[in-house]
Protein backbone atom coordinates (compact mmCIF):
# COMPACT_ATOMS: atom_id res chain seq x y z
CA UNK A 1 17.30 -6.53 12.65
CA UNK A 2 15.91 -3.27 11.54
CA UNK A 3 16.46 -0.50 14.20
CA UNK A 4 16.26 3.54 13.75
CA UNK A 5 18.01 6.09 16.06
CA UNK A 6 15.74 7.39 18.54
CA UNK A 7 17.82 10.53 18.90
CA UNK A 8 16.70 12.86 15.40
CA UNK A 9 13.34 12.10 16.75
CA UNK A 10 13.64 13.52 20.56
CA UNK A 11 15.51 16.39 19.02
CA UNK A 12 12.36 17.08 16.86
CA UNK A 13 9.80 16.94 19.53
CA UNK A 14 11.84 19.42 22.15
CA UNK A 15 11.59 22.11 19.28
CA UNK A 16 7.36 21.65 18.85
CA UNK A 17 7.51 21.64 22.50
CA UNK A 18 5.43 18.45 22.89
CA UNK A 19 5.38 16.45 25.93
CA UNK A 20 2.73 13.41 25.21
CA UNK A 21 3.31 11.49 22.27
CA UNK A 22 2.27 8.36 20.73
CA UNK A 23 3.97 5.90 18.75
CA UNK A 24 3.64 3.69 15.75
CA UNK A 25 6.07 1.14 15.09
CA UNK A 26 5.46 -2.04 12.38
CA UNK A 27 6.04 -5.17 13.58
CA UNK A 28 9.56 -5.22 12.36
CA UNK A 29 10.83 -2.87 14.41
CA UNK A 30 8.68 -3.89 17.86
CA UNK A 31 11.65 -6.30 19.01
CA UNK A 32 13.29 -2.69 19.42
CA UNK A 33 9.90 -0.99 21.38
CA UNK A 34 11.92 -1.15 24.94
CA UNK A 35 14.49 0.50 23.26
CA UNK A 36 12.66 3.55 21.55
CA UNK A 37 10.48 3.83 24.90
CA UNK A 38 13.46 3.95 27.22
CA UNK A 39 15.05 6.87 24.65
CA UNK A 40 11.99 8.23 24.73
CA UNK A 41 10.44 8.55 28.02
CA UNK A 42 13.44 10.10 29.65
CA UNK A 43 11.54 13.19 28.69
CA UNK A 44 8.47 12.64 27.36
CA UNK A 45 4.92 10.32 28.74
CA UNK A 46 5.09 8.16 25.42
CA UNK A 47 1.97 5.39 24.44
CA UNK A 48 2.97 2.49 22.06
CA UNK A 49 0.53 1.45 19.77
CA UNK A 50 0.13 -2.18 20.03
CA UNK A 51 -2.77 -1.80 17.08
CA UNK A 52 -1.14 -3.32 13.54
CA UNK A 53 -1.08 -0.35 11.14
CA UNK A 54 -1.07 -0.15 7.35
CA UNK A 55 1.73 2.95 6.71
CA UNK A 56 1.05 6.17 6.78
CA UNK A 57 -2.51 6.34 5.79
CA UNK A 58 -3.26 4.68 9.05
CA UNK A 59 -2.63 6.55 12.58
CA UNK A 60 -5.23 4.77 14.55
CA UNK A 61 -8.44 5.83 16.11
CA UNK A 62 -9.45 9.57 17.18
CA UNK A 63 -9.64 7.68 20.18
CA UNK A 64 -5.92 6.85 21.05
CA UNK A 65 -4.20 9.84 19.45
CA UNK A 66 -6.81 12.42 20.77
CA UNK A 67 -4.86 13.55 23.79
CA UNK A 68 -1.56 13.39 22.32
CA UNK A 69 0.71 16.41 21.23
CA UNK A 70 1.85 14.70 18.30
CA UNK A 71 2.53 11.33 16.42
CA UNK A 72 5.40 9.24 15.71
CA UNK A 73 5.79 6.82 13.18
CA UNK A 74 8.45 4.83 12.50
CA UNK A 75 9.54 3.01 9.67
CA UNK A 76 7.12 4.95 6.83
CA UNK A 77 7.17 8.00 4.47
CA UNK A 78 4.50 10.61 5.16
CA UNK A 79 1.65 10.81 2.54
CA UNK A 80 1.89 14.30 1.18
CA UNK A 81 -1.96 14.71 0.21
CA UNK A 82 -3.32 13.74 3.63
CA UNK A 83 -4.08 16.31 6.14
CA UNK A 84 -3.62 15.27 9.40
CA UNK A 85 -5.23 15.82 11.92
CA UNK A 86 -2.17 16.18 14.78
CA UNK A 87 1.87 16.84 14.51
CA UNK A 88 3.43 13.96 13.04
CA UNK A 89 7.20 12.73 12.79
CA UNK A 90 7.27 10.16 10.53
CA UNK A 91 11.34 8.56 10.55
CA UNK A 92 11.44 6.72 7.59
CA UNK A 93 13.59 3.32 7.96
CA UNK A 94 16.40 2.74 4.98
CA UNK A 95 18.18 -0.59 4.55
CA UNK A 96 22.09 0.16 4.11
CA UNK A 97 22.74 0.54 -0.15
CA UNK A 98 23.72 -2.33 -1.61
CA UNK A 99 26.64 -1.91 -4.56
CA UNK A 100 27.56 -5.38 -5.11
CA UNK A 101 25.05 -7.74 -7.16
CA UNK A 102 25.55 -11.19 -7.83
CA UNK A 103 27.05 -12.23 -11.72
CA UNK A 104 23.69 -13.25 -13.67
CA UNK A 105 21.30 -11.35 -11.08
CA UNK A 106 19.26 -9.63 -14.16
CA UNK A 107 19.35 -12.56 -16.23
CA UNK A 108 15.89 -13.03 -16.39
CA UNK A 109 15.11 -10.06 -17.47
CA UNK A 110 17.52 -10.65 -20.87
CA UNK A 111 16.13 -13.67 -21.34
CA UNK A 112 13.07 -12.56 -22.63
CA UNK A 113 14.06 -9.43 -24.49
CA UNK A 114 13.25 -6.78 -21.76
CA UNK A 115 15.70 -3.88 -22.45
CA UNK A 116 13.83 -0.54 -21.48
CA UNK A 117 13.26 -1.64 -17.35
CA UNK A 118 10.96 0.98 -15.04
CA UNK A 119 12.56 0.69 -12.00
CA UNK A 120 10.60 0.98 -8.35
CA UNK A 121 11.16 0.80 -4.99
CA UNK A 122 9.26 0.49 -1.82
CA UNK A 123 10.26 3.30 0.73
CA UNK A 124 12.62 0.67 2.40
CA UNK A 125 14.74 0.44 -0.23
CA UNK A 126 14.82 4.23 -1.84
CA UNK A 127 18.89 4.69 -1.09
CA UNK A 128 19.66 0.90 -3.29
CA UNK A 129 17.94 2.67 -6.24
CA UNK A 130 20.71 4.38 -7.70
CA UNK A 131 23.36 1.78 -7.53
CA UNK A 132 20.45 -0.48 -9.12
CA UNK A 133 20.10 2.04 -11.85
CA UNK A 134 23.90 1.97 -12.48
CA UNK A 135 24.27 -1.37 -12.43
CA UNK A 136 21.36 -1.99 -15.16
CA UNK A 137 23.27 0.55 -17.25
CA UNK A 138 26.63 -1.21 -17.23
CA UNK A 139 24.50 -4.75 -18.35
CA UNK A 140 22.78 -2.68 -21.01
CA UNK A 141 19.56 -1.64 -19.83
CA UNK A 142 17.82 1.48 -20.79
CA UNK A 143 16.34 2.24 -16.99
CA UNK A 144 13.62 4.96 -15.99
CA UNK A 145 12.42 6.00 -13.07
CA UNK A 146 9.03 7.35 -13.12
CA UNK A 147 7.31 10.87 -11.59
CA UNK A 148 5.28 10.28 -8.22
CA UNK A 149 2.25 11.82 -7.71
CA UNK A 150 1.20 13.74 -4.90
CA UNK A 151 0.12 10.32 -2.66
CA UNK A 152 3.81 9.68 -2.89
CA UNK A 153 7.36 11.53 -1.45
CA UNK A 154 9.64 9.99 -4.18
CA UNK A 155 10.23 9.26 -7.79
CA UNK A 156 9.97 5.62 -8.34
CA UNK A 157 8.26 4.79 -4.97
CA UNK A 158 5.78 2.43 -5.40
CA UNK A 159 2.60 2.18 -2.61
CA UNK A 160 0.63 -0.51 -2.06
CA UNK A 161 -2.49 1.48 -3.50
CA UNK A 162 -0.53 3.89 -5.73
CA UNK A 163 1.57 3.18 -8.67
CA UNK A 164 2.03 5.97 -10.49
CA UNK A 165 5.53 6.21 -10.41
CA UNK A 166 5.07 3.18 -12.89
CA UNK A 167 2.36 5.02 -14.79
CA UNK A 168 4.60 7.69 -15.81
CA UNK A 169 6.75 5.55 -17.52
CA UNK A 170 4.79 2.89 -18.70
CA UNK A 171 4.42 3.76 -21.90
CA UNK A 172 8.17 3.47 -22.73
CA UNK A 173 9.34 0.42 -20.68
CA UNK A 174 9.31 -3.25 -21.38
CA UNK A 175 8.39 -4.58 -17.92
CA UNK A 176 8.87 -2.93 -14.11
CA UNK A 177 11.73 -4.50 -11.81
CA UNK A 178 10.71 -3.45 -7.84
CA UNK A 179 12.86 -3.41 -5.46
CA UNK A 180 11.30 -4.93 -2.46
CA UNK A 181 11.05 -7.58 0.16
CA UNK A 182 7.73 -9.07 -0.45
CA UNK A 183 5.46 -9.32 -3.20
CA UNK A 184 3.11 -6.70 -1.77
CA UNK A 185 3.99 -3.51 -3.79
CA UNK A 186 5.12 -5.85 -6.99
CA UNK A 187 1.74 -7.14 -7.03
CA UNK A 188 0.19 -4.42 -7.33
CA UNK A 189 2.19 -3.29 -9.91
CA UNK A 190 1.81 -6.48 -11.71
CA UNK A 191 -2.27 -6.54 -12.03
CA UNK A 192 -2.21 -3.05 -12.90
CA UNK A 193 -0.24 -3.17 -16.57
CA UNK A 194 0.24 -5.54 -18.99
CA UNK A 195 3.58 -5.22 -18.61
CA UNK A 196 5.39 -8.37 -16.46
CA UNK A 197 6.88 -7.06 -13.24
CA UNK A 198 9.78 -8.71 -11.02
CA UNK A 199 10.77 -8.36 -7.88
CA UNK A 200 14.43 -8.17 -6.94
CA UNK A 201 14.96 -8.94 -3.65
CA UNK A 202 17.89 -8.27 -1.72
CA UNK A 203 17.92 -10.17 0.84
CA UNK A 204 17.71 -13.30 -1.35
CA UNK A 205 19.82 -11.50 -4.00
CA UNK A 206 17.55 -12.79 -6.83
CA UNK A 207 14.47 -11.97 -9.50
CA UNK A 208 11.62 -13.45 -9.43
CA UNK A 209 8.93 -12.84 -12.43
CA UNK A 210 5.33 -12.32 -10.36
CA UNK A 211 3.68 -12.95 -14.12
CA UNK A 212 2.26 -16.32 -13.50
CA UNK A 213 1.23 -15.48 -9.89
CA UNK A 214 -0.82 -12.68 -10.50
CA UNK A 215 -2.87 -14.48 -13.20
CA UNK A 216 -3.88 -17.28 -11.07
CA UNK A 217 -4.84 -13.89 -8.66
CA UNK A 218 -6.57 -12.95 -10.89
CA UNK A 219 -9.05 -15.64 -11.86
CA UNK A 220 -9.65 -15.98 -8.68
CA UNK A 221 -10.68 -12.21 -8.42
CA UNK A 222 -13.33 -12.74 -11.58
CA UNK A 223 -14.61 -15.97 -9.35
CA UNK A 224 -15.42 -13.53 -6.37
CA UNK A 225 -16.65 -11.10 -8.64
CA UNK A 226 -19.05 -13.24 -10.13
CA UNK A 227 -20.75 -14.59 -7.04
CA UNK A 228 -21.09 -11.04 -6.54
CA UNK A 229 -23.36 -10.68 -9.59
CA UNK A 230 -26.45 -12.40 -7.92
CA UNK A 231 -25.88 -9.96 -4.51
CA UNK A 232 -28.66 -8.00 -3.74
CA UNK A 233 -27.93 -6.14 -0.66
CA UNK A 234 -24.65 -4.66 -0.74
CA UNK A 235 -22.64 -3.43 2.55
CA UNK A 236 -20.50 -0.43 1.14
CA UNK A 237 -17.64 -0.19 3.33
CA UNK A 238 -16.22 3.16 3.82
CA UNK A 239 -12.82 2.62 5.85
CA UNK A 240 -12.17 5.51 8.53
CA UNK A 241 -8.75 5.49 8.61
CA UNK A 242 -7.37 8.85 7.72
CA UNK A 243 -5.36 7.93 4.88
CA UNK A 244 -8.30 5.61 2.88
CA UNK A 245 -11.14 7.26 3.94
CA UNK A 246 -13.50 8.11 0.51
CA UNK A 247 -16.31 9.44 1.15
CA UNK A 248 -17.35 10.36 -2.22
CA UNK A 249 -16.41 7.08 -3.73
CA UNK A 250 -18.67 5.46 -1.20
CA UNK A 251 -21.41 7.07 -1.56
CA UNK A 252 -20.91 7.34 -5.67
CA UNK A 253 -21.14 3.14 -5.32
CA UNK A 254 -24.12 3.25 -3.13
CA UNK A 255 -26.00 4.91 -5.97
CA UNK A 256 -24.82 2.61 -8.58
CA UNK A 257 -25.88 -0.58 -6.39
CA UNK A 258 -29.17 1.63 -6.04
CA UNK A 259 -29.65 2.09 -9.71
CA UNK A 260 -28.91 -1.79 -10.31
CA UNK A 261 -32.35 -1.82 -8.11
CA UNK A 262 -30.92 -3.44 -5.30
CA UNK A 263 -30.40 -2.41 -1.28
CA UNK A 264 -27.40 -0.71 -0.30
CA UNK A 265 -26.47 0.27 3.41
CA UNK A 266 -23.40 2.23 3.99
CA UNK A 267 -20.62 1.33 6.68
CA UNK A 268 -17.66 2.85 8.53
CA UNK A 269 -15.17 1.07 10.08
CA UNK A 270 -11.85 1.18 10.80
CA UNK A 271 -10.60 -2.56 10.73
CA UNK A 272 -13.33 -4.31 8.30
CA UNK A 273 -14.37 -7.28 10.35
CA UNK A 274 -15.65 -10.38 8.61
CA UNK A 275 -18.61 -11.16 11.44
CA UNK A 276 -19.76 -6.98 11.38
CA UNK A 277 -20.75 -8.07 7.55
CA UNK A 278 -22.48 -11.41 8.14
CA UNK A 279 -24.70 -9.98 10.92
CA UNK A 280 -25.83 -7.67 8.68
CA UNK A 281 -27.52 -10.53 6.35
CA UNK A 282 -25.76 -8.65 3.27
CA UNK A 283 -24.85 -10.48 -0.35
CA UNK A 284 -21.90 -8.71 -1.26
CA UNK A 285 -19.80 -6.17 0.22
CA UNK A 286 -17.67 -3.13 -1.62
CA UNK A 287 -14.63 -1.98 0.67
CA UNK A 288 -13.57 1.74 -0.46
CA UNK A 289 -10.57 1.43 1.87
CA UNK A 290 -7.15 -0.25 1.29
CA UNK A 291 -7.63 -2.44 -1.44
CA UNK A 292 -5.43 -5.12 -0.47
CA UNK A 293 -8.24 -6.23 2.04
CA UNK A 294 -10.53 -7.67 -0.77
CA UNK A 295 -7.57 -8.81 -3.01
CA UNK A 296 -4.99 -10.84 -0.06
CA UNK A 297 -8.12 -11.40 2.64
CA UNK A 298 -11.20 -12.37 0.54
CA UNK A 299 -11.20 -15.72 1.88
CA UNK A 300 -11.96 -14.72 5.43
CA UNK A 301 -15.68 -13.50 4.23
CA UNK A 302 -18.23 -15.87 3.72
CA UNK A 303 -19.79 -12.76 0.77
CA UNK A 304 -17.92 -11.79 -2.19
CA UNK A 305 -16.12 -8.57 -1.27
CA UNK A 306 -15.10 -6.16 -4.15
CA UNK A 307 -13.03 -3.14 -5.01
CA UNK A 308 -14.62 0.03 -6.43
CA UNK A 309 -13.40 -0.74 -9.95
CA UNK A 310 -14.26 -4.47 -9.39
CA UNK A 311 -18.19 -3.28 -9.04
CA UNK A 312 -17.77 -1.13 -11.79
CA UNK A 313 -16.78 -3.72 -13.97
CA UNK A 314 -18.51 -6.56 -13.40
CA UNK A 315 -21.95 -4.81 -13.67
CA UNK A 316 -21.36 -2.71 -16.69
CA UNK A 317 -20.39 0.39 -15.23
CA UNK A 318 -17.08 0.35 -16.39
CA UNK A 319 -16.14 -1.13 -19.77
CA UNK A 320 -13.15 -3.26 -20.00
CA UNK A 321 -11.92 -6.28 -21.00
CA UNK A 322 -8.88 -5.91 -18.65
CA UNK A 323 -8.79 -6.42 -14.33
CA UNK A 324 -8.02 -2.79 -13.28
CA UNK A 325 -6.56 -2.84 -9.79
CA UNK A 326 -8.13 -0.17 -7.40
CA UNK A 327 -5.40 2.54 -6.57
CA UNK A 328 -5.89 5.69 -4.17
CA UNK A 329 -5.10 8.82 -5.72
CA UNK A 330 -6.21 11.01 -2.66
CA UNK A 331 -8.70 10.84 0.19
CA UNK A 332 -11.74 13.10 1.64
């Protein structure tokens, strides 16, 4: 089980002096919350979360963090580009490297000819990266590790919203190997290129090709945006949270849905919530937050819910005969 060492942490807030504090931990490490508030509150008043958060563009509502002298968050990377809006300690969690792979692990990537691989992580992962890169060098691969932006801390860290650590290099590779868990960050990587993305996963010590996966996704994307095309009152969503909130986007979409000649109201929130929606008698709805609400939750609205680029494509605002996948670049 995941845990992080309280310690770094209380050293950090006795030299900013704070003495209130509230803290973020993701539901892997909340078997461990007596733990961290024990270490904690020996000097310190300390308020746990229990709200789910997304990463570090999330740090709850004005609120709960209002009267605090500074957040923690465990278990993320901070988002360079955001400006927040108190002290934060973000104490990023690391799974232990892992040298020793598995005879055949990469097979499927020689299989079908891929010898130029863009490798990626998720922030878990960051410290396996190098021995991954080695070990695609002694089977023959040509690896590269792409530049991150300013959303992101590291080269080759991949986002759920942000890819362009694999934008950098996508012009040279043959396909994108993540390192990761899930299929959360790989996916995304997947419907943005052309190129087909894997997922090695270490705790099941094998690669998995997401190719076929994210097509089916993908139909089923152009089916929601096509029920979309008869909307005529559109809710555009404008999530609050600190590290997805775009204004200007929102407001750019409003006039679009405007100039289509149809009604468009715009809405904050800061968890989307299916029922707000539906009471509001709307058609459609465009969500300007995280994207992965429209893409992994579309079945629990009863409307078609898009992304930005979604809307843009599927009533001629964008032309392109490819799904582009909405990414955040940076926030206002």
């Amino acid at each position: 089980m995941p845990f992080i060492d309280p310690e770094p942490t209380v050293r950090k807030l006795q030299d900013m002096g704070a003495r209130k504090i509230l803290l973020q931990l993701p539901d892997g490490l909340k078997p461990h919350v007596f733990d961290y508030f024990s270490a904690l509150s020996r000097e310190f008043t300390v308020i746990v979360s229990s709200q789910p958060f997304y990463g570090a563009c999330d740090i709850g509502n004005r609120e709960v963090y209002d009267d605090v002298d500074c957040i923690v968050q465990f278990g993320h990377s901070r988002i360079p580009n955001v400006d927040y809006p108190k002290p934060m300690i973000f104490e990023e969690y690391q799974y232990q490297p892992v040298s020793e792979f598995r005879e055949g692990l990469f097979a499927p990537l020689k299989e079908k000819g891929y010898l130029r691989v863009g490798l990626l992580s998720s922030i878990q992962y960051m410290e396996t990266m190098e021995p991954v890169r080695k070990k695609l060098a002694e089977e023959g691969f040509e690896v590269f590790i792409g530049r991150n932006d300013s959303r992101i801390n590291y080269p080759g860290q991949v986002l759920g919203c942000n890819f362009s650590s694999a934008h950098s290099v996508s012009e040279e590779v043959d396909c994108f190997l993540v390192i990761s868990t899930g299929k959360f960050h790989s996916m995304g990587v997947q419907l943005t290129f052309d190129l087909e993305t894997f997922v090695l996963d270490l705790n099941e010590m094998n690669v998995t090709s997401l190719k076929e996966e994210s097509d089916r996704l993908i139909r089923r994307r152009y089916a929601v945006m096509a029920k979309a095309l008869d909307a005529r009152k559109f809710c555009v969503v404008m999530n609050t949270k600190i590290g997805q909130r775009r204004s200007s986007l929102t407001n750019f979409i409003a006039r679009k849905v405007r100039e289509l000649g149809n009604e468009a109201v715009i809405v904050t929130s800061d968890e989307v919530n299916p029922s707000d929606c539906q009471n509001m008698k709307c058609d459609a709805i465009v969500f300007t937050g995280c994207p992965r609400v429209p893409v992994d939750d579309w079945e629990k609205f009863t409307v078609p819910i898009l992304t930005p680029p979604e809307f843009l494509q599927i009533f001629g605002f964008k032309k392109t005969n490819r799904y582009i996948m909405d990414e955040i670049v940076a926030v206002d």
